[in-house]
Structures are given as structure tokens and as C-alpha cells.
Protein backbone atom coordinates (compact mmCIF):
# COMPACT_ATOMS: atom_id res chain seq x y z
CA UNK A 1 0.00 0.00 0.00
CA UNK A 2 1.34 3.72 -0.82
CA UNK A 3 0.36 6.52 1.47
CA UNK A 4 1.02 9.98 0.42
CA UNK A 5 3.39 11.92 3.36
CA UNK A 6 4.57 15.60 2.73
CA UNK A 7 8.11 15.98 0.93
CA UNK A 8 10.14 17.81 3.28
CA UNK A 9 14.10 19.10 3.66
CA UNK A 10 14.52 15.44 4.65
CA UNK A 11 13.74 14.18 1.34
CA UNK A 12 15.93 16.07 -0.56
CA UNK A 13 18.83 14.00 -1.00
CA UNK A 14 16.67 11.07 -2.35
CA UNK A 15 15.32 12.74 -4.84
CA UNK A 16 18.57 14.31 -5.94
CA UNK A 17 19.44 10.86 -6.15
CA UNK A 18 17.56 9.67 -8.56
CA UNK A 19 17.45 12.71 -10.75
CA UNK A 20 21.17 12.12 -11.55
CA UNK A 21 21.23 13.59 -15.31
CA UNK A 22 19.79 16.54 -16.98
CA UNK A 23 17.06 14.96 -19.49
CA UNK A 24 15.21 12.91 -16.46
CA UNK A 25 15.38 16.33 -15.05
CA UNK A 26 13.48 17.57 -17.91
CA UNK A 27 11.22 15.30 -18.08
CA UNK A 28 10.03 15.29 -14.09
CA UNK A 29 10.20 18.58 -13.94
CA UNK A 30 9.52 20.75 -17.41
CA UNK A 31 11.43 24.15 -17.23
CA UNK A 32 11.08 24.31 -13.07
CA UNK A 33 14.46 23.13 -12.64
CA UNK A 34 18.04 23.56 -14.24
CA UNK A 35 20.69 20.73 -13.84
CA UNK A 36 22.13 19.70 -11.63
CA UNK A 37 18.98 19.79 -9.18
CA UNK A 38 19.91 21.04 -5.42
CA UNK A 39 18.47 21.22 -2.10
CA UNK A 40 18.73 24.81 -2.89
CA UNK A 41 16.69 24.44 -5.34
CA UNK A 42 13.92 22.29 -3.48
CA UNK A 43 13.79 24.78 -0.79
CA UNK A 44 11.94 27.47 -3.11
CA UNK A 45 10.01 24.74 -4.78
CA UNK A 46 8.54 23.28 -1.40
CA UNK A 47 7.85 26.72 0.21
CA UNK A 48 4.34 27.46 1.15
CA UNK A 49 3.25 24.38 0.08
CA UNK A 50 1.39 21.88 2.11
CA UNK A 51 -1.23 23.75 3.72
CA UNK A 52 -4.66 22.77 3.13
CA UNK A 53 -5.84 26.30 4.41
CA UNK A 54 -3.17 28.71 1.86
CA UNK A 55 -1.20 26.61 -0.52
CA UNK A 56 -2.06 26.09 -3.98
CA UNK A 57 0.32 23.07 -4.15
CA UNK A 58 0.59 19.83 -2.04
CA UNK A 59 4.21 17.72 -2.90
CA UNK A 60 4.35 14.54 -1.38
CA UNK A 61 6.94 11.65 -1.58
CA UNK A 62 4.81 8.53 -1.98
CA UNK A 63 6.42 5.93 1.02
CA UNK A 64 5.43 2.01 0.36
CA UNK A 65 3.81 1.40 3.51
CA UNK A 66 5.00 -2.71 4.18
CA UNK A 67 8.47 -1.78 4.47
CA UNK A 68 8.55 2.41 5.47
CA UNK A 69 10.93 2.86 2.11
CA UNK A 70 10.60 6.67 0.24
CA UNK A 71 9.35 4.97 -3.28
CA UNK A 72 8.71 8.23 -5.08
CA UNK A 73 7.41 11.36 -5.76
CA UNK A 74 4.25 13.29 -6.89
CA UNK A 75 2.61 17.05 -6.23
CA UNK A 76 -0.77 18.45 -6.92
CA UNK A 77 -0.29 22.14 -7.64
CA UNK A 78 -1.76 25.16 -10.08
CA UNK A 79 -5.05 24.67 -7.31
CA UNK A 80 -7.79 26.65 -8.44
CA UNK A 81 -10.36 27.61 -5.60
CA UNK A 82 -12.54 28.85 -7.98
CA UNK A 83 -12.46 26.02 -10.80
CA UNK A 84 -12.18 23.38 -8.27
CA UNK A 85 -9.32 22.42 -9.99
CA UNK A 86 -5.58 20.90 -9.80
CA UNK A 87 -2.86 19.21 -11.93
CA UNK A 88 -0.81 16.89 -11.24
CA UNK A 89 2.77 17.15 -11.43
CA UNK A 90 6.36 16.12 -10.91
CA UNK A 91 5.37 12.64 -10.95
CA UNK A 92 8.45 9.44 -10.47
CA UNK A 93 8.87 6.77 -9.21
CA UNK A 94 12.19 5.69 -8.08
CA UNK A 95 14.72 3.71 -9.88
CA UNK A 96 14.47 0.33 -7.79
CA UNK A 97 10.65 0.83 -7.60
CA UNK A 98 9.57 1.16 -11.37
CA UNK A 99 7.45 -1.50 -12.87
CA UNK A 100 5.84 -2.67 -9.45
CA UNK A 101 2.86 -1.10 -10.25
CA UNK A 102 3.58 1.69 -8.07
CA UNK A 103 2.71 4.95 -10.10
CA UNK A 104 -0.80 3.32 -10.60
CA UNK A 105 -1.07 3.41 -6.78
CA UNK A 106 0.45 6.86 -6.19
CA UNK A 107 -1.86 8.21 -8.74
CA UNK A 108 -4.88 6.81 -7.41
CA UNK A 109 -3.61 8.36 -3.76
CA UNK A 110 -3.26 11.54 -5.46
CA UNK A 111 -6.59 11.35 -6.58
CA UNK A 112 -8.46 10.25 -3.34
CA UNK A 113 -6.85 13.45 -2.20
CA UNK A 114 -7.71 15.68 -4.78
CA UNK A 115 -11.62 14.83 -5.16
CA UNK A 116 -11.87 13.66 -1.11
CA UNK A 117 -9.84 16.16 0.65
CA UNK A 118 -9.45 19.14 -1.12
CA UNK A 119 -13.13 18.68 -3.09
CA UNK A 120 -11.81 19.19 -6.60
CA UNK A 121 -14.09 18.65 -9.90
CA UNK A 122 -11.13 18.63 -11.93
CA UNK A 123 -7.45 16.97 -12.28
CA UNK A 124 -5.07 17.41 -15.31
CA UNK A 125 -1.71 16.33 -16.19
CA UNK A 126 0.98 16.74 -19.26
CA UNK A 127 2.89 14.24 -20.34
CA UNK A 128 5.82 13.84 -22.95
CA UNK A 129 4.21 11.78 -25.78
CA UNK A 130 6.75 9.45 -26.09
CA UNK A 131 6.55 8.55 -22.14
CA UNK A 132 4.32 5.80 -23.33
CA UNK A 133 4.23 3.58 -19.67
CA UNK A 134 2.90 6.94 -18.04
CA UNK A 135 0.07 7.71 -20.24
CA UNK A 136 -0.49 3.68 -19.89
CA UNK A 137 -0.42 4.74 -16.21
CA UNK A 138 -2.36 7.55 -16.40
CA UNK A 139 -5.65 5.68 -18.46
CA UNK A 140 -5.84 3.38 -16.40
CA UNK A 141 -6.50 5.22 -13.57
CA UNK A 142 -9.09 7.33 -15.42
CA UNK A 143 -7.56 10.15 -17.13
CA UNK A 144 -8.52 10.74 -20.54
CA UNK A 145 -6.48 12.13 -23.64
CA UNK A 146 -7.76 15.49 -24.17
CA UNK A 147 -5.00 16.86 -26.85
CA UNK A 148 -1.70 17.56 -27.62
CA UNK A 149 0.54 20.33 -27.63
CA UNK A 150 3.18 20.25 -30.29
CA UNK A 151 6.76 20.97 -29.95
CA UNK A 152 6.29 22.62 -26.46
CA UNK A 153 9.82 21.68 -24.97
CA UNK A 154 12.75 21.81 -27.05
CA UNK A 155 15.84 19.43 -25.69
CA UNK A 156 19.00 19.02 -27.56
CA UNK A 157 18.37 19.22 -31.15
CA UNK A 158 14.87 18.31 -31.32
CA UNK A 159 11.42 19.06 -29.60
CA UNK A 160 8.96 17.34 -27.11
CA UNK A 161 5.09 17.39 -27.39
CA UNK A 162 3.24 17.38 -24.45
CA UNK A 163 -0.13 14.92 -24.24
CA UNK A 164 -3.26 16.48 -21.90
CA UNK A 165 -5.36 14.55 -19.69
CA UNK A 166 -7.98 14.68 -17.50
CA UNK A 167 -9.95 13.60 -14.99
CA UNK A 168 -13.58 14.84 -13.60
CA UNK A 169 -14.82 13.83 -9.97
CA UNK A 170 -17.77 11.94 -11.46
CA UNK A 171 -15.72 9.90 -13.61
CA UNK A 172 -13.70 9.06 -10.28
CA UNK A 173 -16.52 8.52 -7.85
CA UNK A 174 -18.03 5.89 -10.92
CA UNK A 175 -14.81 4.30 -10.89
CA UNK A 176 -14.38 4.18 -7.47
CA UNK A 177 -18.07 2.67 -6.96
CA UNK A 178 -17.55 -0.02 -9.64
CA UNK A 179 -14.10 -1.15 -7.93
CA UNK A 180 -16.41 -1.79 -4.90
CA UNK A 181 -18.82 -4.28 -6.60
């Protein structure tokens, strides 16, 4: 089982860790962050975050809860009050972890907090078209394809397209009922 536990100073050096060259860095984390990432660095990013009454972002390290070990990371930022909306972000799962089924369960965490906790209608996510095991990932906890944005990232001599999804609260709550039955 995953459980979702804020991402604080003390997590720092794992995630530096396993963000050990510059295009993984690109592709967790966009434009956010410049190689080589720092605990500088994560000091801005985790300020004012984590509070369910100001912050409009919630970063979390994902721990697997049968043996206590920091398994990876995820946030839920751009919060909208308003929209009753989020996106999901900075999503990875760490290098000894991946292919355990462990995104699926982090996403579906994510989720439970998004629509439960914080009473969202509406999660989205980007994600690099050719990061094919995500999107996999990402349908089959419930997100739909909802376009693509050419070209949006250039890296080295060539340019990355980033694939929209998303997620409504009554296509969660369904899915949540008919895992029930």
C-alpha cells in the first residue's frame, strides 16, 4: 500500500538521487528546474506548500507502507479555488521501484486526495508523448487524452510534445463505486 506523506528538507537527498542527469530532469520537472537539481533548489520549490488552508500546491513523496521505504514522488499544484481544480505534477517513481505497479497506486492516492480532501471537480496532467508507460499509467487510472501540444519543450536538437489529460470527480466517484462491486 502507498500513502502519500509531505516531501520535506529530509527528502531532498533522495530525490537528488535519482534525478542524476539533466534529461530525467526535464522530463520530471519541465522548465522548473536547471541541472544539476539542489536542495537549494527544493527549498523554493517546497515553500508554502502543504497547507490545506493557503497553498495552492501539495508535494508529497509517496512511502510504500510494508516496508517504510521513500518509493517516489508526486505534487498536486496550479489549485484553483474557484475552478475546483488541480494538476498533477512532478510525478516518479524511483529507480528500484519502477514497474511494481507503483505509479498506478500513487496516482490513485493523489486522486483520493484531490476529489476527497481538497473537493476538486477537476485533475489534469501533461505528459511527454513518447513517455508511453505513463500515459499507460495515467488511463488506467481514469484520465482521458484530451489533446496535444506540439513541440512545447525543445531538448537538444529536437522538440517534445506534451499529451493532456484529465480527470472529472464523477468519472472518479463511478470508478471508485464499480471497484467496490
Amino acid at each position: 500500500m502507498i500513502e502519500l506523506q509531505p516531501f520535506t528538507e529530509a527528502d531532498f537527498p533522495q530525490l537528488i538521487a535519482w534525478i542524476d542527469n539533466e534529461r530525467l530532469l526535464k522530463e520530471w520537472s519541465g522548465g522548473l528546474f536547471s541541472f544539476p537539481l539542489t536542495a537549494e533548489k527544493l527549498h523554493w520549490y517546497i515553500e508554502g506548500t502543504n497547507d490545506p488552508q493557503h497553498s495552492d500546491a501539495f508535494v508529497y513523496k509517496a512511502v510504500d507502507t510494508s516496508t517504510g521505504q521513500t518509493i517516489g514522488h508526486i505534487s498536486l499544484g496550479s489549485l484553483s479555488e474557484t475552478n475546483k481544480a488541480a494538476r498533477l505534477t512532478r510525478v516518479l517513481v524511483g529507480d528500484a521501484a519502477r514497474g511494481r505497479g507503483y505509479c498506478q497506486a500513487m496516482i490513485k492516492a493523489a486522486l483520493a486526495i484531490g476529489f476527497e480532501e481538497l473537493k476538486l471537480h477537476r485533475i489534469s496532467l501533461g505528459v511527454y508523448d513518447f513517455n508511453q508507460s505513463a500515459i499507460g499509467c495515467y488511463k488506467r487510472a481514469g484520465f482521458q487524452q484530451e489533446g496535444i501540444l506540439r513541440d512545447v519543450v525543445r531538448y537538444e536538437d529536437g522538440y517534445w510534445s506534451l499529451v493532456e489529460m484529465g480527470i472529472l470527480e464523477p468519472e472518479w466517484r463511478q470508478r471508485q463505486a464499480a471497484a467496490q462491486q
